[in-house]
C-alpha atoms as a PDB file:
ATOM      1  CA  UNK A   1       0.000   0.000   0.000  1.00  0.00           C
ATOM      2  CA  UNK A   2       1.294   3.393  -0.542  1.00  0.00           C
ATOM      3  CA  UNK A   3       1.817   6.219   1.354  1.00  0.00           C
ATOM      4  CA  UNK A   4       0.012   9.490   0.902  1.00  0.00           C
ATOM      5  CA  UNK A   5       0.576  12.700   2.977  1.00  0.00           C
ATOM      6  CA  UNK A   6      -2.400  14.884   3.986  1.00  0.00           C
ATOM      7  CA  UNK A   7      -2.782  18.424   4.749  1.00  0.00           C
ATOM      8  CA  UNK A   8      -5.874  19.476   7.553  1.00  0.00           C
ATOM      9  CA  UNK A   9      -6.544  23.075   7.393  1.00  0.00           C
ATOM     10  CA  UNK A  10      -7.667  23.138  10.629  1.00  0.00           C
ATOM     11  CA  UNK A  11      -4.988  21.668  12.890  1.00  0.00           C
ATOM     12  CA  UNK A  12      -2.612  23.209  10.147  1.00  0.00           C
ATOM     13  CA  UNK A  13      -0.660  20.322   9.988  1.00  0.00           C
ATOM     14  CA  UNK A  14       0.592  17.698   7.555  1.00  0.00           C
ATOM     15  CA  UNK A  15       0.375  13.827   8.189  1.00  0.00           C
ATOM     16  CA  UNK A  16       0.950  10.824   6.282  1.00  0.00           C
ATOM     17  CA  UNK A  17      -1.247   7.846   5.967  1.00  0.00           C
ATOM     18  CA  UNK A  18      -1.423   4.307   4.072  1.00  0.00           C
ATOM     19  CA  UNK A  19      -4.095   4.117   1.341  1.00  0.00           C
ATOM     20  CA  UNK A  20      -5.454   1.997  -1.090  1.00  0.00           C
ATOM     21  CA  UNK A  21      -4.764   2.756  -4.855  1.00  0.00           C
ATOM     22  CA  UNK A  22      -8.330   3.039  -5.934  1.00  0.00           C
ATOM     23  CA  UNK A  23      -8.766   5.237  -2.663  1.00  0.00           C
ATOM     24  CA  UNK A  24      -5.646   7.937  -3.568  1.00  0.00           C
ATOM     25  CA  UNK A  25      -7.708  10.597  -3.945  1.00  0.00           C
ATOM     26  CA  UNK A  26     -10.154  10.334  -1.443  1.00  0.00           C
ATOM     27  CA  UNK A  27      -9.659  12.298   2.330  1.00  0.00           C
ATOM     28  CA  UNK A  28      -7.927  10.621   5.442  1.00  0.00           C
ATOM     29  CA  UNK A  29      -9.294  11.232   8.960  1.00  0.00           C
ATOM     30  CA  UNK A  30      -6.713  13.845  10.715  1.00  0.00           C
ATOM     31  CA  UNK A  31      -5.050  12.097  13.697  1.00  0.00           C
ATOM     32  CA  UNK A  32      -5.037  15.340  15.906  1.00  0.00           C
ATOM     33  CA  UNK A  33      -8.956  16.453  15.236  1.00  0.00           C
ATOM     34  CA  UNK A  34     -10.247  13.310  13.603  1.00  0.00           C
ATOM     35  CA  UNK A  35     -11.599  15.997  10.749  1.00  0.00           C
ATOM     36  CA  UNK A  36     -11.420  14.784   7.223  1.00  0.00           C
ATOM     37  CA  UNK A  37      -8.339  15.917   5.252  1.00  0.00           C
ATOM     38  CA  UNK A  38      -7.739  16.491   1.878  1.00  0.00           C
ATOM     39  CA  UNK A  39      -4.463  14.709   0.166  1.00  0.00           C
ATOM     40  CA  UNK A  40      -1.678  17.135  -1.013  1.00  0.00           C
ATOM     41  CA  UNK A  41       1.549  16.458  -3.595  1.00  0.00           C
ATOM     42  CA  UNK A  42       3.829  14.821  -1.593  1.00  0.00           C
ATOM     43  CA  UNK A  43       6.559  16.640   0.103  1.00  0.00           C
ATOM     44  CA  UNK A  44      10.093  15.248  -0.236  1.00  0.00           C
ATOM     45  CA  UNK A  45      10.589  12.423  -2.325  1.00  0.00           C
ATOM     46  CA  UNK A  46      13.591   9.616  -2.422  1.00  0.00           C
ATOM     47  CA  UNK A  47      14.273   7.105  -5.065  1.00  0.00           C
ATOM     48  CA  UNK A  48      17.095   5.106  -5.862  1.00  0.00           C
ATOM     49  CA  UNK A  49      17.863   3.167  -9.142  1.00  0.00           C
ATOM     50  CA  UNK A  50      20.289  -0.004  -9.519  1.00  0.00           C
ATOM     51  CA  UNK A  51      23.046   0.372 -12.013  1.00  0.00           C
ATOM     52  CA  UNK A  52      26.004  -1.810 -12.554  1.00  0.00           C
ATOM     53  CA  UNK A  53      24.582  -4.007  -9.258  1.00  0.00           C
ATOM     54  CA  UNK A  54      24.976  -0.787  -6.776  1.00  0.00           C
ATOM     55  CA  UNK A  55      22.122   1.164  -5.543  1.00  0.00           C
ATOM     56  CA  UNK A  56      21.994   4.742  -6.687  1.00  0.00           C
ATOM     57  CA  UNK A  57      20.477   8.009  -5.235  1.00  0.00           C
ATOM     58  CA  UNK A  58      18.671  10.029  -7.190  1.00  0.00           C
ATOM     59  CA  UNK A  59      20.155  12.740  -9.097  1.00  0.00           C
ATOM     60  CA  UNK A  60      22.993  10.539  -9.688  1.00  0.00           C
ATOM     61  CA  UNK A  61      26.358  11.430  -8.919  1.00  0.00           C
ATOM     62  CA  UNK A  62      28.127   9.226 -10.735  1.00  0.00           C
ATOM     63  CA  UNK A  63      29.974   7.840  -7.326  1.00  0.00           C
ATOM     64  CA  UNK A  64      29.472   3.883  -5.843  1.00  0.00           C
ATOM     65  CA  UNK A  65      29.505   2.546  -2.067  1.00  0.00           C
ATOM     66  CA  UNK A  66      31.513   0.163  -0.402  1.00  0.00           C
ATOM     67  CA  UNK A  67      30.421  -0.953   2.938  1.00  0.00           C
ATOM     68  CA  UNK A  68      28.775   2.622   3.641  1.00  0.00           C
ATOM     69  CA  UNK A  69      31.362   4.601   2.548  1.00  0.00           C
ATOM     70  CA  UNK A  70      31.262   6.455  -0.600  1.00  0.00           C
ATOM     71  CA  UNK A  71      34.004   5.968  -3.316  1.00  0.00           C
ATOM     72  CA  UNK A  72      34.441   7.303  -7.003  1.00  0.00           C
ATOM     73  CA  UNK A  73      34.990   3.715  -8.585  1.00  0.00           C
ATOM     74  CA  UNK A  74      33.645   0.350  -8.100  1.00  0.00           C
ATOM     75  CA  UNK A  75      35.981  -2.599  -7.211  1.00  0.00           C
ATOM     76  CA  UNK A  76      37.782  -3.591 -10.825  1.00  0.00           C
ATOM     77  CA  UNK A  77      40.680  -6.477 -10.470  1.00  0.00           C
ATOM     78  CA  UNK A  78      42.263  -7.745  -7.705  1.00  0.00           C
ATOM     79  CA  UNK A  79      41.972  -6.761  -4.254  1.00  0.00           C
ATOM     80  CA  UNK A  80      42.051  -7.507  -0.757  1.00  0.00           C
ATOM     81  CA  UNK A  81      38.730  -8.890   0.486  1.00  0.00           C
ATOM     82  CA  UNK A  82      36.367  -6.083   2.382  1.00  0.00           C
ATOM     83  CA  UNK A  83      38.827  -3.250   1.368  1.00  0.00           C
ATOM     84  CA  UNK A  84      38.658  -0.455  -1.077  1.00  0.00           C
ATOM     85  CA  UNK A  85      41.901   0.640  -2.879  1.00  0.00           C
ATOM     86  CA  UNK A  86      40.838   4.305  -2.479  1.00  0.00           C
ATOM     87  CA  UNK A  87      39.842   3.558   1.503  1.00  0.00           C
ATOM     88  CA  UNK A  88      42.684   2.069   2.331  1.00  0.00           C
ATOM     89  CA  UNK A  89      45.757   2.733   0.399  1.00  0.00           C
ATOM     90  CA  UNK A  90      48.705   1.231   0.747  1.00  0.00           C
ATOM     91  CA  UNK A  91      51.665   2.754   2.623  1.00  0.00           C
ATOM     92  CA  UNK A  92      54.167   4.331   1.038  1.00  0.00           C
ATOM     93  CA  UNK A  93      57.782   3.189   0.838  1.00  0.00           C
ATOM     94  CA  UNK A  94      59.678   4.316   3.342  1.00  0.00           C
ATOM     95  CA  UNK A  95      62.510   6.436   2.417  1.00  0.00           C
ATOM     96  CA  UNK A  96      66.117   6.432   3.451  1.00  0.00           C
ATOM     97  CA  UNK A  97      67.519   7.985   6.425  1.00  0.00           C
ATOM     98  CA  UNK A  98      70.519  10.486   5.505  1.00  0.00           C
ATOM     99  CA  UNK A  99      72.975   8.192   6.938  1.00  0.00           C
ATOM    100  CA  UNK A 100      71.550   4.985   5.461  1.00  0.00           C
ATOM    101  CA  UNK A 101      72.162   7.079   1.815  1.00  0.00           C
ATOM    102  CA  UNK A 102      75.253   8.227   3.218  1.00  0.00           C
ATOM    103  CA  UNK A 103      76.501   4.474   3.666  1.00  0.00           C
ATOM    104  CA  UNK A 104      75.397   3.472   0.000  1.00  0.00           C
ATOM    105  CA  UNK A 105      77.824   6.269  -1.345  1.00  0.00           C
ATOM    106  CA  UNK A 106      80.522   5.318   0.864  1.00  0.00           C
ATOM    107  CA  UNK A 107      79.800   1.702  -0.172  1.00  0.00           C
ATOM    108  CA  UNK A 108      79.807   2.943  -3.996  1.00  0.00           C
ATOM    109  CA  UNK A 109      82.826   5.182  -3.905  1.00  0.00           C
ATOM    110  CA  UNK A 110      84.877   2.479  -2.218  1.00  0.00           C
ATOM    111  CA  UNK A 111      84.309  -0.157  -4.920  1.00  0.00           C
ATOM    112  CA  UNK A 112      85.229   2.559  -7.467  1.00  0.00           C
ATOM    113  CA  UNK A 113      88.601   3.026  -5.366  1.00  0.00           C
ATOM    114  CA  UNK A 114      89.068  -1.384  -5.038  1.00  0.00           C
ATOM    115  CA  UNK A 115      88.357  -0.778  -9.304  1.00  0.00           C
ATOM    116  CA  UNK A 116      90.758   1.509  -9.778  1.00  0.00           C
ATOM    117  CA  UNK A 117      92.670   0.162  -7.920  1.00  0.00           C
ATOM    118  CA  UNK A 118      92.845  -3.268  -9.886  1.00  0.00           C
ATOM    119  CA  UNK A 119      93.061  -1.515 -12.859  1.00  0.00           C
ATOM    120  CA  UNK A 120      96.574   0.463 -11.966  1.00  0.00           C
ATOM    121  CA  UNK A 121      97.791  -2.582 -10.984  1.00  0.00           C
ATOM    122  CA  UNK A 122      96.773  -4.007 -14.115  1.00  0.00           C
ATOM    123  CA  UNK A 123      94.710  -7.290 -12.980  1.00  0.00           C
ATOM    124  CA  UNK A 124      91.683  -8.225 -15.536  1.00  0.00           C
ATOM    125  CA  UNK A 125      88.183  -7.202 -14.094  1.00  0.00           C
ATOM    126  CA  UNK A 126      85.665  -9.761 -13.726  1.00  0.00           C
ATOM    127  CA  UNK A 127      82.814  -9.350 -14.503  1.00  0.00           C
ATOM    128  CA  UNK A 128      80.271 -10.635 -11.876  1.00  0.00           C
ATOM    129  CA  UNK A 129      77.386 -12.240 -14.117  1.00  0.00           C
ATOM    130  CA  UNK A 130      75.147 -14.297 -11.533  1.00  0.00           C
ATOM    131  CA  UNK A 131      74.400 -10.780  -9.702  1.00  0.00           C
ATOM    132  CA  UNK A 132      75.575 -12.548  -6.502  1.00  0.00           C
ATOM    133  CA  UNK A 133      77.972 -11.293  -4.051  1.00  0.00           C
ATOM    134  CA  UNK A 134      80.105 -14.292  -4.762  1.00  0.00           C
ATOM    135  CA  UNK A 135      80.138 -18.100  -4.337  1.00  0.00           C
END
């Protein structure tokens, strides 16, 4: 059954009340005076549609909801099970600490020197193809 809203010009109040269809247009007792009422256009109004399996409101706004939180694209791929890549994103690397980059360049600049150094004293250089440290 659906729901109608009622205005009663005596109490000066609006009220809503379940009707038949074949009834819609006839009056509704007022639940303050018990006076007949007459049936006005409805006040605020809510839809929703279904589109791509995800309830929408009504304008659209072109945006989907995951687990009551809204989010500009619907789940595509892989992901983690009850999460949202734009809810949760992931953490970012973390970066170096000066002295942790500080140790890399001394690290660098002394296999340069051990390089050099083989190539003054005129040994071949091997080259190191298994991308191990050695073995």
């Amino acid at each position: 059954m659906p729901l109608y809203e009622y205005y009663c010009k005596r109490c000066d109040g609006v009220f809503e009340a379940m009707g038949v269809i074949s009834a819609a247009s006839a009056p509704a007792p007022c639940p303050v005076c018990t006076r007949k009422a007459g049936r006005i256009p409805p006040t605020s109004f809510a839809a929703f549609t279904m589109r791509e399996g995800y309830p929408r409101a009504i304008p659209d706004r072109g945006t989907y909801w995951h687990l009551e939180k809204e989010v500009k694209q619907p789940l595509r791929g892989s992901f983690r099970p009850n999460e949202h890549p734009e809810l949760t994103r992931p953490e970012p690397r973390r970066r170096k600490s000066r002295g942790e980059v500080q140790i890399e360049r001394d690290k660098r600049q002394a296999a340069a020197k051990e390089q050099k150094k083989m190539l003054d004293s005129g040994m071949p250089i091997i080259h190191d193809r298994t991308g191990g440290a050695g073995g």
